[in-house]
C-alpha atoms as a PDB file:
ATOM      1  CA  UNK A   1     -90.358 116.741-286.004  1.00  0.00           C
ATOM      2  CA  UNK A   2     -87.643 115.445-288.629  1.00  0.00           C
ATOM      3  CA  UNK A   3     -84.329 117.039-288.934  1.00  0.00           C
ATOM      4  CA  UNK A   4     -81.483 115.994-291.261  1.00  0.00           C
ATOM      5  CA  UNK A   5     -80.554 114.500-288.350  1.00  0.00           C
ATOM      6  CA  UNK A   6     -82.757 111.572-288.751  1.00  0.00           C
ATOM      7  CA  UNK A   7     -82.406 109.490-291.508  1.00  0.00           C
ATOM      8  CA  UNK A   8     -86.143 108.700-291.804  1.00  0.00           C
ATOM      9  CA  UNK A   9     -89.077 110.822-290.326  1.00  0.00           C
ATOM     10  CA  UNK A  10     -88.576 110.271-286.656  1.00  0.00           C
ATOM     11  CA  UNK A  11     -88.778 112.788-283.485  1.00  0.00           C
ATOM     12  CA  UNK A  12     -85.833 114.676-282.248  1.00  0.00           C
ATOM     13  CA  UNK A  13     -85.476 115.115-278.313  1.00  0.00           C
ATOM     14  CA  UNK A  14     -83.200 117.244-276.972  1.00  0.00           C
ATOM     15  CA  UNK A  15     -81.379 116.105-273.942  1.00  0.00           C
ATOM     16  CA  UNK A  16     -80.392 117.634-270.803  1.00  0.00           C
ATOM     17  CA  UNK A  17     -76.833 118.374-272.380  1.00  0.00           C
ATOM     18  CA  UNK A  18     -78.294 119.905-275.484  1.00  0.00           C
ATOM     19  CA  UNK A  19     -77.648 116.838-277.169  1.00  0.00           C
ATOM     20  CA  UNK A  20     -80.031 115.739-279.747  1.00  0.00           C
ATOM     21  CA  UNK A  21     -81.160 112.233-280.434  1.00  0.00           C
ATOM     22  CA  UNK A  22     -83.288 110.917-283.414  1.00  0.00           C
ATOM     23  CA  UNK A  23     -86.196 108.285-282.522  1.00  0.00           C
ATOM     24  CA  UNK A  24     -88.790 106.340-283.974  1.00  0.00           C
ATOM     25  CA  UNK A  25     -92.481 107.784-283.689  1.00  0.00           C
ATOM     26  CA  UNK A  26     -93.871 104.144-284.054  1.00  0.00           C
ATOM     27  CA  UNK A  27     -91.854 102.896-280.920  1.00  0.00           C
ATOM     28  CA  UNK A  28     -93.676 102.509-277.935  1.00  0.00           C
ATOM     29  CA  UNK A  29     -90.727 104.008-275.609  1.00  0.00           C
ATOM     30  CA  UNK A  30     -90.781 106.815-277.834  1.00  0.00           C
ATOM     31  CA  UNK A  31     -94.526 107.369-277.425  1.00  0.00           C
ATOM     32  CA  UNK A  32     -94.378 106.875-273.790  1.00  0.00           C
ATOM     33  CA  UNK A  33     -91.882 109.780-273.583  1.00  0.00           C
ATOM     34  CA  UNK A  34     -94.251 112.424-275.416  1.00  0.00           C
ATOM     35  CA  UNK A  35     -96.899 111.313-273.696  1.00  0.00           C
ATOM     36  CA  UNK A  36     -95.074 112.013-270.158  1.00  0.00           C
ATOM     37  CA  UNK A  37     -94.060 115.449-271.903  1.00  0.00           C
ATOM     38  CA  UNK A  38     -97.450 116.722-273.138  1.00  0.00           C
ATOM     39  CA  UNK A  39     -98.610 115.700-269.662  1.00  0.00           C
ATOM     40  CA  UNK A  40     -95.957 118.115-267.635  1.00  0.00           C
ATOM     41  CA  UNK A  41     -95.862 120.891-270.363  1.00  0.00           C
END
């Protein structure tokens, strides 16, 4: 989802420390990591 956080449409993951950090949806790390997510949900 986008958030004012991101300065274009991107996904916002929320770390470990509740920090949140704005990514790419087009990047292929970024697509790895929902991947990995939607498979352990």
């Amino acid at each position: 989802q986008t958030s004012s956080l991101c300065s274009e449409p991107g996904v916002i993951f929320l770390t470990k420390r509740n920090r949140q950090v704005c990514a790419d949806p087009n990047e292929a790390w970024v697509q790895e990591y929902i991947t990995e997510l939607e498979l352990n949900a």
